[in-house]
N, C-alpha and C. Protein backbone atom coordinates (compact mmCIF):
# COMPACT_ATOMS: atom_id res chain seq x y z
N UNK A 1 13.21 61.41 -53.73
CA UNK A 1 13.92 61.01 -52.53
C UNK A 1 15.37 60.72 -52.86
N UNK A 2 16.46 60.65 -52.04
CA UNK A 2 17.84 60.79 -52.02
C UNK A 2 17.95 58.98 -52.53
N UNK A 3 16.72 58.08 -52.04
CA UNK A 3 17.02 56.65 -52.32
C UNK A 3 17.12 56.37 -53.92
N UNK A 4 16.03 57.12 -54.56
CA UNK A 4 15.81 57.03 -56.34
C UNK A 4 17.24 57.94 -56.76
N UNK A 5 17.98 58.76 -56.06
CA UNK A 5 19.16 59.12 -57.10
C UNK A 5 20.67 58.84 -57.41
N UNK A 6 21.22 58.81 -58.53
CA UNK A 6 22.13 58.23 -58.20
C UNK A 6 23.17 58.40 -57.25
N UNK A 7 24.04 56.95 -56.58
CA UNK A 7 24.67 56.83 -55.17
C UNK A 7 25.28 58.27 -55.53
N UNK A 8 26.28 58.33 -56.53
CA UNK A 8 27.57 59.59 -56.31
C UNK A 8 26.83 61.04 -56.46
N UNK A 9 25.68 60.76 -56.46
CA UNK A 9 25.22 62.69 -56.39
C UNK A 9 24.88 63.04 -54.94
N UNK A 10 25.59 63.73 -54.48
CA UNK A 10 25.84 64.03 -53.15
C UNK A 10 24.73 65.17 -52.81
N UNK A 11 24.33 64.93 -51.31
CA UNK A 11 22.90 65.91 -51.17
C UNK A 11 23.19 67.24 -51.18
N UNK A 12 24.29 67.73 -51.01
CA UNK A 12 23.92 69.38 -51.54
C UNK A 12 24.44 69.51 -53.07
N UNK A 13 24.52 68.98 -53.65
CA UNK A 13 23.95 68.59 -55.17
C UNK A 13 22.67 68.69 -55.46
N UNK A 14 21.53 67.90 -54.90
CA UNK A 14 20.50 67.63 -54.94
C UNK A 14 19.88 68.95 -54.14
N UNK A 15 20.72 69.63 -53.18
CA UNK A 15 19.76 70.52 -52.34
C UNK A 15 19.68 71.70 -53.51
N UNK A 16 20.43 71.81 -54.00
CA UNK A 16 20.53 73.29 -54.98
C UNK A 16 19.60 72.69 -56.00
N UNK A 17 19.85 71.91 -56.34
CA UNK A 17 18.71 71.48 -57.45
C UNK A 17 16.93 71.68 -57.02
N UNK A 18 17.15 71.19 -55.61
CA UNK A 18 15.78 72.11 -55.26
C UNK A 18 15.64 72.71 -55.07
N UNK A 19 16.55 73.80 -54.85
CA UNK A 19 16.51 75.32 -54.57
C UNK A 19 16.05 76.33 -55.63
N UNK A 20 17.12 75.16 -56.81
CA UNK A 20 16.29 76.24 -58.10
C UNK A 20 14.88 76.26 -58.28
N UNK A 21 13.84 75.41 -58.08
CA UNK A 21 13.08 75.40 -58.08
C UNK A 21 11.90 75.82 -56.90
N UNK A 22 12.82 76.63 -55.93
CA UNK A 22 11.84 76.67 -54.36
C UNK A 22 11.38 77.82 -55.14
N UNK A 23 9.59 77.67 -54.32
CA UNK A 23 9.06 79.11 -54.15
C UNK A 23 8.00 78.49 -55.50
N UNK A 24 8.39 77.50 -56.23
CA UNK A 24 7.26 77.06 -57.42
C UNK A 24 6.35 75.88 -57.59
N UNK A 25 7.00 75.49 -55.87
CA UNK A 25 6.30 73.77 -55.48
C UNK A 25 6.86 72.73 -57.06
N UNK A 26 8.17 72.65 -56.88
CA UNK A 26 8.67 71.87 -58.03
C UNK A 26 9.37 70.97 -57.39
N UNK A 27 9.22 69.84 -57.80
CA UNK A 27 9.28 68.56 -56.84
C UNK A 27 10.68 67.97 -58.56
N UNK A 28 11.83 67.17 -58.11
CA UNK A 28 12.24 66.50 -58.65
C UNK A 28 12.62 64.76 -58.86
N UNK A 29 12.10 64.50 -59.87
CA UNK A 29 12.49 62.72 -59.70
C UNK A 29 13.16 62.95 -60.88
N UNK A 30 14.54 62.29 -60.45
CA UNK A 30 15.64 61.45 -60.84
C UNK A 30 15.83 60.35 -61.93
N UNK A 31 15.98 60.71 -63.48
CA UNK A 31 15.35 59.18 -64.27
C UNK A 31 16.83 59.11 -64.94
N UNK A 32 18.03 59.43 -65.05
CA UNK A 32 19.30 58.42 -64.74
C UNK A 32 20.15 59.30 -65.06
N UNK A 33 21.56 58.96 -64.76
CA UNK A 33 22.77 59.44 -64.69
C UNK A 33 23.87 58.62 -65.58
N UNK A 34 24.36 59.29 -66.23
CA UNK A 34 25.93 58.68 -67.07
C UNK A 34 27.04 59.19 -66.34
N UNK A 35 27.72 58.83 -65.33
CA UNK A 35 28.88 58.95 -64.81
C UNK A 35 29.54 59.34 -65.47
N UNK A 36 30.14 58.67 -66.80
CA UNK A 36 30.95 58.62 -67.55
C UNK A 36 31.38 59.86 -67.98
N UNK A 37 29.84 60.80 -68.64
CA UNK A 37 29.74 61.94 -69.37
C UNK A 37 29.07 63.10 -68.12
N UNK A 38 28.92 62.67 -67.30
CA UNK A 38 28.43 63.49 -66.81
C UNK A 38 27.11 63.99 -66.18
N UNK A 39 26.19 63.47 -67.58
CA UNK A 39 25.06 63.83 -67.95
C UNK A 39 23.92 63.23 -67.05
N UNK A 40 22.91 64.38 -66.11
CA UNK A 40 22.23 63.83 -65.46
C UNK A 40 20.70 64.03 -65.98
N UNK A 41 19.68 63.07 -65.78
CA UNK A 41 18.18 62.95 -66.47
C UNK A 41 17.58 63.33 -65.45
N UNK A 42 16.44 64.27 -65.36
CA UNK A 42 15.75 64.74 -64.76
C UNK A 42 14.29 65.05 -65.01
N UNK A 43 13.08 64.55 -64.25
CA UNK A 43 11.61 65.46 -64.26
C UNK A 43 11.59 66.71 -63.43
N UNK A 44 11.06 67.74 -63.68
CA UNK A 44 10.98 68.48 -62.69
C UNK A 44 9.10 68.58 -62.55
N UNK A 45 8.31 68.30 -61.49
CA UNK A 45 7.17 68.36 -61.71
C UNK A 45 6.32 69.38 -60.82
N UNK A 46 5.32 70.09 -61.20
CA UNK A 46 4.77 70.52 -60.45
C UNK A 46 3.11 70.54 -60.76
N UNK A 47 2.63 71.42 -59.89
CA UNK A 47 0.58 71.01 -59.35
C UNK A 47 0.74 72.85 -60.56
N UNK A 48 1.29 73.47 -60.64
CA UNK A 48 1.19 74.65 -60.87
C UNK A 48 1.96 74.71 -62.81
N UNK A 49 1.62 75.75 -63.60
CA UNK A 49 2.16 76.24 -64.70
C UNK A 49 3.92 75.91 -63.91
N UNK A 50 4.67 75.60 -64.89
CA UNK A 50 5.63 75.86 -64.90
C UNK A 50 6.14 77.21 -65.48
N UNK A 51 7.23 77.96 -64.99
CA UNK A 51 7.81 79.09 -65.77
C UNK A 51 8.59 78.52 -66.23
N UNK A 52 9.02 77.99 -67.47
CA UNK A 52 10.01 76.98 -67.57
C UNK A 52 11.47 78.15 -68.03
N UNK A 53 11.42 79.17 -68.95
CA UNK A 53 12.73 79.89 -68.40
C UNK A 53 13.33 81.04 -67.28
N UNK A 54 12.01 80.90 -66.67
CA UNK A 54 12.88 81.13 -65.09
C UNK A 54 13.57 79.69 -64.86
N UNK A 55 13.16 78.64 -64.95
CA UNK A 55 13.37 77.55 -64.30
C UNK A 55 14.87 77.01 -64.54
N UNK A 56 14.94 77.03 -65.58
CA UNK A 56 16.43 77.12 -66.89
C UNK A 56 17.50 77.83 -66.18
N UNK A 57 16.78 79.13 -65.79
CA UNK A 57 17.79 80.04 -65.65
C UNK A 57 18.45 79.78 -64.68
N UNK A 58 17.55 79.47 -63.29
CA UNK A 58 17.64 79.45 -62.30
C UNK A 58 18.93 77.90 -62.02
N UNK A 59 18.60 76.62 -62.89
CA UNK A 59 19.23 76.02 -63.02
C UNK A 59 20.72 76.15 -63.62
N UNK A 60 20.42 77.00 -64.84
CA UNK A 60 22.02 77.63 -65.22
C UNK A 60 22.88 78.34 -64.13
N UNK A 61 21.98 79.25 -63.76
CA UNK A 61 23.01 79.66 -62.19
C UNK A 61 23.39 79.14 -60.94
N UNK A 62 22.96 78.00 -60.68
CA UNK A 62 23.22 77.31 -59.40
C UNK A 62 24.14 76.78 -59.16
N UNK A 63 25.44 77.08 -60.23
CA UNK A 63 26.39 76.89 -60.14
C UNK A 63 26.99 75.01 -60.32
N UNK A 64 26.06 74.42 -60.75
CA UNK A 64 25.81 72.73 -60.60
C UNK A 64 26.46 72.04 -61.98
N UNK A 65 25.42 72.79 -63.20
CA UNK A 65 25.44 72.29 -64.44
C UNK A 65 26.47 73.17 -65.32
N UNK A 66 27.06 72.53 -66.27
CA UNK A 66 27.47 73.47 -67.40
C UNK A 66 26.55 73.56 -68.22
N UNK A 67 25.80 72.20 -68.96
CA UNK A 67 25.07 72.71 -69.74
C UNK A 67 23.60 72.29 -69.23
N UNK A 68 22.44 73.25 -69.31
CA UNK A 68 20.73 72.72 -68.90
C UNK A 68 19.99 72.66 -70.02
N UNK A 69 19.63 71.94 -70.58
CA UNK A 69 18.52 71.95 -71.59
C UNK A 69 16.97 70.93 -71.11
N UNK A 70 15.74 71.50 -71.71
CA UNK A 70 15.47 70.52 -71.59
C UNK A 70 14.59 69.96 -73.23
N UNK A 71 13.92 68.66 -72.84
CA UNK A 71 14.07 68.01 -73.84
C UNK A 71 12.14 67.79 -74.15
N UNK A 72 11.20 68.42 -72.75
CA UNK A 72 10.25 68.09 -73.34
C UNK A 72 9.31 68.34 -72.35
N UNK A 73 7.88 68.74 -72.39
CA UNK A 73 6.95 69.46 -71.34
C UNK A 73 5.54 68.78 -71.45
N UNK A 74 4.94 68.21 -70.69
CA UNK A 74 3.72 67.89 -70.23
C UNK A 74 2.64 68.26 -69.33
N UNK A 75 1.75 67.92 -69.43
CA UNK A 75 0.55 68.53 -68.64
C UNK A 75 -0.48 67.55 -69.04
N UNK A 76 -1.26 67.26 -67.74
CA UNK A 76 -1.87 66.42 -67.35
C UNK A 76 -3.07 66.46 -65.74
N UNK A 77 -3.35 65.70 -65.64
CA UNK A 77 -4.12 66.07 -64.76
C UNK A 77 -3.60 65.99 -63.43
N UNK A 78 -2.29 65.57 -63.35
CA UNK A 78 -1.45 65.66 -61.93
C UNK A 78 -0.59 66.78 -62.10
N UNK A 79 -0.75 67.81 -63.25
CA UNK A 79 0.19 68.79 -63.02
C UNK A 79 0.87 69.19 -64.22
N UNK A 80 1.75 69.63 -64.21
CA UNK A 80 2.83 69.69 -65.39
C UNK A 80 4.33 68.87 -65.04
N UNK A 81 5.08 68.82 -66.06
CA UNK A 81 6.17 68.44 -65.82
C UNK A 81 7.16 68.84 -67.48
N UNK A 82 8.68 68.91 -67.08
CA UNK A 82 9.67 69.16 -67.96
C UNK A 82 10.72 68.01 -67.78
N UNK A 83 11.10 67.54 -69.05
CA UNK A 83 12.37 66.82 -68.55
C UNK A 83 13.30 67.22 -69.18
N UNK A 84 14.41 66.91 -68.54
CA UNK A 84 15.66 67.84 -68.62
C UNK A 84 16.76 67.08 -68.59
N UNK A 85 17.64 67.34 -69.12
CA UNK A 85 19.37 67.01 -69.02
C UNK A 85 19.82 67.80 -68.93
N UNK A 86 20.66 67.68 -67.94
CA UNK A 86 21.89 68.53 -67.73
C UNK A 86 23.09 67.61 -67.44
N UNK A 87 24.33 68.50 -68.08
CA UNK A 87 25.25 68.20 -67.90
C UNK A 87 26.41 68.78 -66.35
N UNK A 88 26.86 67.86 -65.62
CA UNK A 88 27.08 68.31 -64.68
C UNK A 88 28.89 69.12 -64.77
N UNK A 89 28.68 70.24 -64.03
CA UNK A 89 30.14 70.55 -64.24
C UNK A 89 31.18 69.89 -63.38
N UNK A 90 32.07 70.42 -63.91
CA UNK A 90 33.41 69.68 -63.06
C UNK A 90 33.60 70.21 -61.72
N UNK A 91 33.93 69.43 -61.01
CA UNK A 91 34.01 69.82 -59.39
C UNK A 91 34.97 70.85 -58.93
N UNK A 92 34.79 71.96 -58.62
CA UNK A 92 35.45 73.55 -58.11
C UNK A 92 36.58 72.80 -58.01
């Protein structure tokens, strides 16, 4: 939800961020932001396999991040999930 992320990430920020992920039922929660650097923390979760470098990719192109990595992948009985940092680019 727009309430868990941080105040200065503006919703079509957040809308492309779910965009990269439409079409894979990939739901995102928000686990923190460094203003400072940039750098935003992310789950991306879903009920389904993740493709995780479509997912990458899709995030590299959305024109949002400079850099996407992520840092680590789970699976469980609610699903899978990746968490991720990205670094956000500088504003057009």
């Amino acid at each position: 939800s727009l309430l868990a992320s941080p105040p200065d990430l503006t919703s079509s920020l957040l809308n492309r961020i779910d965009a990269a992920g439409s079409g894979s039922g990939i739901t995102v929660e928000f686990t923190s932001y460094d203003a400072a650097t940039g750098e935003l923390q992310f789950n991306a979760n879903s009920s389904q396999v993740i493709d995780i470098p479509t997912y990458i990719r899709s995030l590299q192109s959305c024109g949002v991040f400079s850099t996407v990595s992520y840092t680590g992948y789970n699976a469980d009985d609610d699903g899978y999930s990746i968490d991720l940092r990205c670094v956000l680019a500088a504003p057009q």
